[in-house]
C-alpha atoms as a PDB file:
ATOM      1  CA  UNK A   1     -66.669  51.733 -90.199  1.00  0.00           C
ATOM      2  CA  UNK A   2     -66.171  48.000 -88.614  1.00  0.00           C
ATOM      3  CA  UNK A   3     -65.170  45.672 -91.604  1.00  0.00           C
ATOM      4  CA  UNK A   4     -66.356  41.750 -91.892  1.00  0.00           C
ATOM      5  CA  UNK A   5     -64.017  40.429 -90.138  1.00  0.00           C
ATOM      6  CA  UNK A   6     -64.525  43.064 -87.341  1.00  0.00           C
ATOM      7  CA  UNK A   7     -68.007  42.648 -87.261  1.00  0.00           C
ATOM      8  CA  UNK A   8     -67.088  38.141 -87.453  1.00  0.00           C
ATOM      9  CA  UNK A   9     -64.947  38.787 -84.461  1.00  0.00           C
ATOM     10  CA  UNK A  10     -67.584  40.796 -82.502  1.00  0.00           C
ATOM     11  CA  UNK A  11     -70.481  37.895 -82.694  1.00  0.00           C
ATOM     12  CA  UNK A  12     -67.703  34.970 -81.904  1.00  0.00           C
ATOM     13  CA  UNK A  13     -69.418  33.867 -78.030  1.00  0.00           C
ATOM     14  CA  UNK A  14     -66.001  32.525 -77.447  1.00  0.00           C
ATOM     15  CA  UNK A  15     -63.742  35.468 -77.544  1.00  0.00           C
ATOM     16  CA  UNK A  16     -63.038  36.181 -74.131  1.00  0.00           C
ATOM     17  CA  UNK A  17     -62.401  32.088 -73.222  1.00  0.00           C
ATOM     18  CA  UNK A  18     -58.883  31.271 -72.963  1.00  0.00           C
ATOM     19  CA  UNK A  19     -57.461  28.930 -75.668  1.00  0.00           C
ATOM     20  CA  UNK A  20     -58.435  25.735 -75.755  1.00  0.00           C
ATOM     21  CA  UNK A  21     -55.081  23.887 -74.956  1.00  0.00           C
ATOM     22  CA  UNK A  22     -54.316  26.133 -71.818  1.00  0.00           C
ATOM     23  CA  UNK A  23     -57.890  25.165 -70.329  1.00  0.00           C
ATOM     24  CA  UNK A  24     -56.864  21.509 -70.802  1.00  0.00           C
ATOM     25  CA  UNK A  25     -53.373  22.106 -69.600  1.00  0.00           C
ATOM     26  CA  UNK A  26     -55.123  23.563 -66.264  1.00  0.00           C
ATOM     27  CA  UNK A  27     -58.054  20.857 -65.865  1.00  0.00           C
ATOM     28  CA  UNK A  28     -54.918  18.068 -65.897  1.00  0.00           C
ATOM     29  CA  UNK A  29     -52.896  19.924 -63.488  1.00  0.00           C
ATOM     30  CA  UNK A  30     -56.432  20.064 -61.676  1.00  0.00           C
ATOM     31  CA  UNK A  31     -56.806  16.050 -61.802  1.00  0.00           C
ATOM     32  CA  UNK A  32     -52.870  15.237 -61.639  1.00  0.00           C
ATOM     33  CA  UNK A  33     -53.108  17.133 -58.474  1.00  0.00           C
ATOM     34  CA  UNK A  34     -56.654  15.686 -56.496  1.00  0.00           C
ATOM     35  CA  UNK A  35     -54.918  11.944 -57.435  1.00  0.00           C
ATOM     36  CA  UNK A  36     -51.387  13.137 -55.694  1.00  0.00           C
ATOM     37  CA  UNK A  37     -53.783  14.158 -52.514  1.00  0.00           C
ATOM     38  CA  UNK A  38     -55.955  11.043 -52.481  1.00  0.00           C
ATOM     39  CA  UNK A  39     -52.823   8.410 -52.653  1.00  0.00           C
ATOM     40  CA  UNK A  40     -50.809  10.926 -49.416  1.00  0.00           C
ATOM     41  CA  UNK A  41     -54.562  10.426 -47.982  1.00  0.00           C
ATOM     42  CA  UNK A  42     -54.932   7.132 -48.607  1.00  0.00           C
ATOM     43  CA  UNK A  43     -51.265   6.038 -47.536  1.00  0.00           C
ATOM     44  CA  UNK A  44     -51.405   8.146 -43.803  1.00  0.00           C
ATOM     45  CA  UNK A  45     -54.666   6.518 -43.343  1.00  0.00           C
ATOM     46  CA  UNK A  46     -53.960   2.967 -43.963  1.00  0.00           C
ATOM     47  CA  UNK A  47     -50.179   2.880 -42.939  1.00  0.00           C
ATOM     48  CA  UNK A  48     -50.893   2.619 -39.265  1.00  0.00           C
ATOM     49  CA  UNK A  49     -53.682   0.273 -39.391  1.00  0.00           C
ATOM     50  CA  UNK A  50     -51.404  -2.372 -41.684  1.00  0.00           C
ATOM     51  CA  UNK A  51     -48.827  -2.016 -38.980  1.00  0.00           C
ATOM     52  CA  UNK A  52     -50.809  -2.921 -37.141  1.00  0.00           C
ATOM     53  CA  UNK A  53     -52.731  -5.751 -38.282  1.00  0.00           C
ATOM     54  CA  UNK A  54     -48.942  -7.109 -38.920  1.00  0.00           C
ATOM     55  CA  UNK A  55     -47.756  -6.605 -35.620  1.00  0.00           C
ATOM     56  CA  UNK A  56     -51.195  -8.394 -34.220  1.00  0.00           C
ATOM     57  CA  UNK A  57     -50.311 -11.528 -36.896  1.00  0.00           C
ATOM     58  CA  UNK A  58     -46.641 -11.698 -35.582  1.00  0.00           C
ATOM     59  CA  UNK A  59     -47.894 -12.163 -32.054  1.00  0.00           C
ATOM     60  CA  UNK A  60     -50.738 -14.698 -32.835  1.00  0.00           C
ATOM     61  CA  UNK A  61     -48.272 -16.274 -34.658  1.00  0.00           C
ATOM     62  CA  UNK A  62     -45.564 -16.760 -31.712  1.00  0.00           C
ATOM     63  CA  UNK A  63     -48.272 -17.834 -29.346  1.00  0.00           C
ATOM     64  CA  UNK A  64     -49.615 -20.531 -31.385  1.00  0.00           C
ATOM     65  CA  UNK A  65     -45.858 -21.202 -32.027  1.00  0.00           C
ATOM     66  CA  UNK A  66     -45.205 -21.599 -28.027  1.00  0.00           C
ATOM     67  CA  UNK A  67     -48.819 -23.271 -27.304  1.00  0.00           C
ATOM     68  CA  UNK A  68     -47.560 -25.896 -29.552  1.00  0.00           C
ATOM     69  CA  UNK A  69     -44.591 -26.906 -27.313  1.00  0.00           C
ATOM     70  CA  UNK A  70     -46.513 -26.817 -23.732  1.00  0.00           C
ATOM     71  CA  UNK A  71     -49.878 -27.807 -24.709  1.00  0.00           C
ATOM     72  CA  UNK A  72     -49.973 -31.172 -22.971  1.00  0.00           C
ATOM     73  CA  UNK A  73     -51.780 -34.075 -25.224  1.00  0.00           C
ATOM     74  CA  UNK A  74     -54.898 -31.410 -26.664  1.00  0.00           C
ATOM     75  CA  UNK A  75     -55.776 -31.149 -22.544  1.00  0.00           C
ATOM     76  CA  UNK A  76     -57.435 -28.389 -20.764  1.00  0.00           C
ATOM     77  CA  UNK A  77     -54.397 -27.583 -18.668  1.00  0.00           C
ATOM     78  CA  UNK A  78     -50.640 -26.088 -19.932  1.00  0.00           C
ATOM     79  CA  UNK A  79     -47.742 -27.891 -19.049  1.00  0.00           C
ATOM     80  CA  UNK A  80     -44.465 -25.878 -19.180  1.00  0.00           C
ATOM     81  CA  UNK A  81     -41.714 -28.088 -20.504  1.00  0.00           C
ATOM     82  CA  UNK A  82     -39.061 -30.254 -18.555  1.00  0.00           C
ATOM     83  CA  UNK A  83     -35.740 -30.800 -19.020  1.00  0.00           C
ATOM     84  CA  UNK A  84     -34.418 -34.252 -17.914  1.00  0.00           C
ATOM     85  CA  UNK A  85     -30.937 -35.155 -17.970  1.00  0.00           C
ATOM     86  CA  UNK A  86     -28.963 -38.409 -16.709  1.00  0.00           C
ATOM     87  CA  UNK A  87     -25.516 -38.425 -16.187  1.00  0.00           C
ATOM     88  CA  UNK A  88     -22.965 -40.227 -14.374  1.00  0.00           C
ATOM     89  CA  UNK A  89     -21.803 -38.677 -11.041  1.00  0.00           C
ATOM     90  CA  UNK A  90     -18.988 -39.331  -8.367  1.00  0.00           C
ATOM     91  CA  UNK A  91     -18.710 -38.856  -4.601  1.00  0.00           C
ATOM     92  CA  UNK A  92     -15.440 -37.056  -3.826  1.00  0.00           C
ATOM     93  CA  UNK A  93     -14.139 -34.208  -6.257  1.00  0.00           C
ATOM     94  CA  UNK A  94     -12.552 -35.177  -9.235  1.00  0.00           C
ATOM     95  CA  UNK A  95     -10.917 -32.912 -11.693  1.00  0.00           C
ATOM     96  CA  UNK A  96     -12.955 -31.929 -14.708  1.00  0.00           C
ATOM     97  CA  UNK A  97     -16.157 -32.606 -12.535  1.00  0.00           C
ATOM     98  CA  UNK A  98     -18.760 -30.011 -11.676  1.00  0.00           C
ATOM     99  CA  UNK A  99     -19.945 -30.499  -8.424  1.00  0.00           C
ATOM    100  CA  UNK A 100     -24.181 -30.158  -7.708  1.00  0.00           C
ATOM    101  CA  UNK A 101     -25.827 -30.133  -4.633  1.00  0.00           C
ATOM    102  CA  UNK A 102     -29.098 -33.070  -4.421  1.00  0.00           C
ATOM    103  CA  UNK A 103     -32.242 -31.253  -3.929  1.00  0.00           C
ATOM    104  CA  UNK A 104     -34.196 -31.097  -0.264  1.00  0.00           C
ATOM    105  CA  UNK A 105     -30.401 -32.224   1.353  1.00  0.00           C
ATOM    106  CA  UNK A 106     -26.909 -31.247   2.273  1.00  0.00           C
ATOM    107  CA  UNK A 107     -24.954 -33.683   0.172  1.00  0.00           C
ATOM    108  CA  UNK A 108     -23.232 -32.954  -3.036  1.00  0.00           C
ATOM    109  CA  UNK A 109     -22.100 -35.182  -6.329  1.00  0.00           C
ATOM    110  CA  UNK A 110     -20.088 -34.224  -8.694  1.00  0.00           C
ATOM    111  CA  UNK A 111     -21.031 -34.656 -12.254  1.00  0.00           C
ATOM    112  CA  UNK A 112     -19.417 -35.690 -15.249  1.00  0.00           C
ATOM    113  CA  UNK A 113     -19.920 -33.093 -18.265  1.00  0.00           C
ATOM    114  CA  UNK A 114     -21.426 -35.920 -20.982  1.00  0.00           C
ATOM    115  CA  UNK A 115     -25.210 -36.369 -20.878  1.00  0.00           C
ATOM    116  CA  UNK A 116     -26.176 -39.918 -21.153  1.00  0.00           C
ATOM    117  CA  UNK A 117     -30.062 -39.701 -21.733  1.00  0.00           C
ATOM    118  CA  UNK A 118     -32.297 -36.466 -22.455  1.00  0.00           C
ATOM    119  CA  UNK A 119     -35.909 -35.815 -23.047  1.00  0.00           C
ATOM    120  CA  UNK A 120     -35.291 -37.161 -26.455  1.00  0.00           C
ATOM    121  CA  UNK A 121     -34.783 -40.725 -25.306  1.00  0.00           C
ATOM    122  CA  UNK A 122     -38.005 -41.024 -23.126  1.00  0.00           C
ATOM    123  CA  UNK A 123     -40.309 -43.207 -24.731  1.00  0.00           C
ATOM    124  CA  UNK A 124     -42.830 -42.950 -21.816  1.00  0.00           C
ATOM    125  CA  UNK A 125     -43.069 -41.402 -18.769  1.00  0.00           C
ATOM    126  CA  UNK A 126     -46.152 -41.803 -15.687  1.00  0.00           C
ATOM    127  CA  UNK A 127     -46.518 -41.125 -12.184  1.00  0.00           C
ATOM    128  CA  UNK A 128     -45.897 -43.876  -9.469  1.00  0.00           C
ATOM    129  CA  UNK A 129     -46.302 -44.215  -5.771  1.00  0.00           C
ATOM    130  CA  UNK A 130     -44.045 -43.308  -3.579  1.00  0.00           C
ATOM    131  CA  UNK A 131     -42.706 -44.273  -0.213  1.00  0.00           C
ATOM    132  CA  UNK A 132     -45.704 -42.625   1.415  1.00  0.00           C
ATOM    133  CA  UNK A 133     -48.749 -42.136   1.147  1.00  0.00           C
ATOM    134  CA  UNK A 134     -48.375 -38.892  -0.030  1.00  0.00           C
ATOM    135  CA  UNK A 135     -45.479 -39.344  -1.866  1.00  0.00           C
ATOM    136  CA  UNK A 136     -44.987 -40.042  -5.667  1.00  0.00           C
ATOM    137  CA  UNK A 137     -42.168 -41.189  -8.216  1.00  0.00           C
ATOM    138  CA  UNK A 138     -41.554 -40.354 -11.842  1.00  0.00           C
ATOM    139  CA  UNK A 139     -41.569 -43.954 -13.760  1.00  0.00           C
ATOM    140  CA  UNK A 140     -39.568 -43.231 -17.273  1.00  0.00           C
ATOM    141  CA  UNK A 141     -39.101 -45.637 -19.974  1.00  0.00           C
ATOM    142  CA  UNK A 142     -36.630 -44.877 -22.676  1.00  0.00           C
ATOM    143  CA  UNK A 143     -36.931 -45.629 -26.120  1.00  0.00           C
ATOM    144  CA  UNK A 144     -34.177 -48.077 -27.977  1.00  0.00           C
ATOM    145  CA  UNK A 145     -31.382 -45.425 -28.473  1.00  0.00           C
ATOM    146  CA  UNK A 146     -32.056 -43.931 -24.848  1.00  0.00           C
ATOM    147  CA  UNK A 147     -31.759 -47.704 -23.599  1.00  0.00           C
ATOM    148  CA  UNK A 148     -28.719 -48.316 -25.684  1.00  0.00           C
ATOM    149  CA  UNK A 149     -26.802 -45.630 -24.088  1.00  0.00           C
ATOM    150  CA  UNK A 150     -27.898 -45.694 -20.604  1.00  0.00           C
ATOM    151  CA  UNK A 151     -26.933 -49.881 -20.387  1.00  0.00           C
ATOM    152  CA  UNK A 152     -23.241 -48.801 -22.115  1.00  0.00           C
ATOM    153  CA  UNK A 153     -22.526 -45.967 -19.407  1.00  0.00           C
ATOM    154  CA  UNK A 154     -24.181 -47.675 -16.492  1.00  0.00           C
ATOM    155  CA  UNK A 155     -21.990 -51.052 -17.215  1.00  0.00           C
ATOM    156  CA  UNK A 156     -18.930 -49.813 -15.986  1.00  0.00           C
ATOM    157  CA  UNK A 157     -20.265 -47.180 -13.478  1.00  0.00           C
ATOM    158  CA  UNK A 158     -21.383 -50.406 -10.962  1.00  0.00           C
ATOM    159  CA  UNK A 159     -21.027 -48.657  -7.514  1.00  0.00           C
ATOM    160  CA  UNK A 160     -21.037 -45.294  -8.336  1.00  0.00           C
ATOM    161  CA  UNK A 161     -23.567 -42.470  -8.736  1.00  0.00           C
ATOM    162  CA  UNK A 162     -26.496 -42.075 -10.914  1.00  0.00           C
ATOM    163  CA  UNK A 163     -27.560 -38.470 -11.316  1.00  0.00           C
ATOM    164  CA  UNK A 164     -30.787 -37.844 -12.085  1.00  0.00           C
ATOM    165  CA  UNK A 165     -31.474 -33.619 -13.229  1.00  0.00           C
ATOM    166  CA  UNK A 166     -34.582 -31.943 -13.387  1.00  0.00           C
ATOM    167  CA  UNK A 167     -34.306 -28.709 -14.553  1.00  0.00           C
ATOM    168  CA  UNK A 168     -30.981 -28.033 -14.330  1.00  0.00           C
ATOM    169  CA  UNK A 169     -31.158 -29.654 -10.481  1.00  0.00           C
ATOM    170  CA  UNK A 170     -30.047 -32.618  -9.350  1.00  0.00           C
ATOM    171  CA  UNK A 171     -32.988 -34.442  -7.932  1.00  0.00           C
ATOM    172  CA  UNK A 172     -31.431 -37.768  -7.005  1.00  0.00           C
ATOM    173  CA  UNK A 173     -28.413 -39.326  -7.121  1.00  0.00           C
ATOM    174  CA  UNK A 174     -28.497 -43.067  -6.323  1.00  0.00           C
ATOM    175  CA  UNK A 175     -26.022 -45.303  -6.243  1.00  0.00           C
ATOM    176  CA  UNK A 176     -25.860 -48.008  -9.037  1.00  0.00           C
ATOM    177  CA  UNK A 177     -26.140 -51.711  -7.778  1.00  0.00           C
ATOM    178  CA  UNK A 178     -27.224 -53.011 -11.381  1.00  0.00           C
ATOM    179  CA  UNK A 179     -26.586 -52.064 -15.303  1.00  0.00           C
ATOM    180  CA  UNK A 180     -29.511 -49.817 -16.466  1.00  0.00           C
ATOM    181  CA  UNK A 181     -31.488 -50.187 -19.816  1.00  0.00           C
ATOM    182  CA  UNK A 182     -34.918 -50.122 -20.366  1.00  0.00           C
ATOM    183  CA  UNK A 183     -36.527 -48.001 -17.350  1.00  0.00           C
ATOM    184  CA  UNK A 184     -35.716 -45.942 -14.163  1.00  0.00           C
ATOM    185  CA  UNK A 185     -37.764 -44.690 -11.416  1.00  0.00           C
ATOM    186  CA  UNK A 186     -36.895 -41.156 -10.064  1.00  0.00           C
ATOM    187  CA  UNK A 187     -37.645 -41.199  -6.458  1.00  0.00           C
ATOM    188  CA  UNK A 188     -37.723 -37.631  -5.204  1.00  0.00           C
ATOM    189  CA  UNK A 189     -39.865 -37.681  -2.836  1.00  0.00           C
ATOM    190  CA  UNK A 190     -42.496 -35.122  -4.759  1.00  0.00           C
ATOM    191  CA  UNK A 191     -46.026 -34.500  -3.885  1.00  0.00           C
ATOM    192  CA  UNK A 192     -48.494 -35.587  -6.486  1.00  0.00           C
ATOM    193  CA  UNK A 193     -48.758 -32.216  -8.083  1.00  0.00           C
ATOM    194  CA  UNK A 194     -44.764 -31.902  -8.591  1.00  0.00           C
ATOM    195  CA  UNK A 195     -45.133 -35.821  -9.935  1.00  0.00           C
ATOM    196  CA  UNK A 196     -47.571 -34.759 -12.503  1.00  0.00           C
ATOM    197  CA  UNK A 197     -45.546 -31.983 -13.561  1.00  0.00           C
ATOM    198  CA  UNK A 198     -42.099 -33.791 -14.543  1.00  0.00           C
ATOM    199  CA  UNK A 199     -44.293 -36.397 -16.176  1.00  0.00           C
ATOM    200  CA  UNK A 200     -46.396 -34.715 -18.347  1.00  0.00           C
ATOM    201  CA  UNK A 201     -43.228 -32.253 -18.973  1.00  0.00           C
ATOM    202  CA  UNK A 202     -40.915 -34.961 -19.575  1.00  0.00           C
ATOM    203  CA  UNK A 203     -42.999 -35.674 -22.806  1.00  0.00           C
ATOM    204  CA  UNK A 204     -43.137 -32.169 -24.311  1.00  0.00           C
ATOM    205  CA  UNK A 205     -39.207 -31.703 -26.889  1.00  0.00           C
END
């Protein structure tokens, strides 16, 4: 014969259910588990994509970075940058000088290692006619500091040579006959085009 509490147990709907605190131990583990997929998900998915949207700003960034330099005066054509030297140059070897052969000839200077004037002292620079018609000049103007030093080591250089680099080259190499200050005309013989180039190039640090 079932007693009360038999018969209590019996009718209880919830007697096969596990407990309570195991069925919220399990639903956690359930939602603990989903969030630990979703954030590997998330991370695979948008790891490559913010790579690459960093690599894409680093380049932007470097071009705009380089456009700066050889954009020429907001233009619609690039100029690539020029390096201009002056410096005071000898005819027969001397020791400590470097010798350099002048551009389009046979004959050779040889240099002294101190630059006098640089693409920092040019104040102005503009293409001029040549010796032909076909021909063209580089006018440059330097600015007080580039003047200062280019009348103090051209004062006591009367008779020697004056060379003029364009890149690295020697492009002329005349002799002095006067103290230099204010301007200087590079004569190499250069086709418009070539002109245009050290000119605009000239201006660009």
């Amino acid at each position: 014969m079932k007693t009360v509490s038999d018969i209590l147990r019996d009718a209880d709907p919830l007697r096969h259910e596990p407990p309570l605190h195991e069925e919220r131990d399990r639903l956690r583990e359930a939602i603990l588990a989903a969030a630990a997929d979703v954030r590997v998900s998330s991370s695979a998915g948008f790891h490559r994509p913010l790579v690459l949207v960093a690599a894409i700003a680093l380049i932007v960034a470097g071009i705009v970075a380089i456009g700066s330099k050889i954009w020429s005066g907001g233009g619609a054509t690039l100029q690539a940058a020029v390096r201009f030297e002056v410096r005071l140059a000898e005819a027969q070897p001397t020791l400590g000088l470097r010798p350099a052969r002048i551009a389009g000839s046979d004959r050779v200077v040889y240099l002294h290692p101190e630059i006098i004037v640089t693409n920092d002292d040019i104040a102005q620079s503009r293409v001029v006619q040549g010796n032909a018609p076909s021909r063209f000049g580089v006018a440059v103007e330097f600015d007080a500091a580039g003047a200062d030093k280019m009348r103090k080591a051209t004062a006591s250089h009367i008779g020697d040579h004056l060379a003029i680099l364009i890149d690295g080259d020697v492009v002329a190499a005349p002799i002095l006959r006067a103290r230099i200050s204010t301007s200087a005309v590079i004569s190499g013989d250069f086709t418009k085009a070539e002109a245009e180039r050290i000119a605009n190039g000239m201006s660009i640090r």
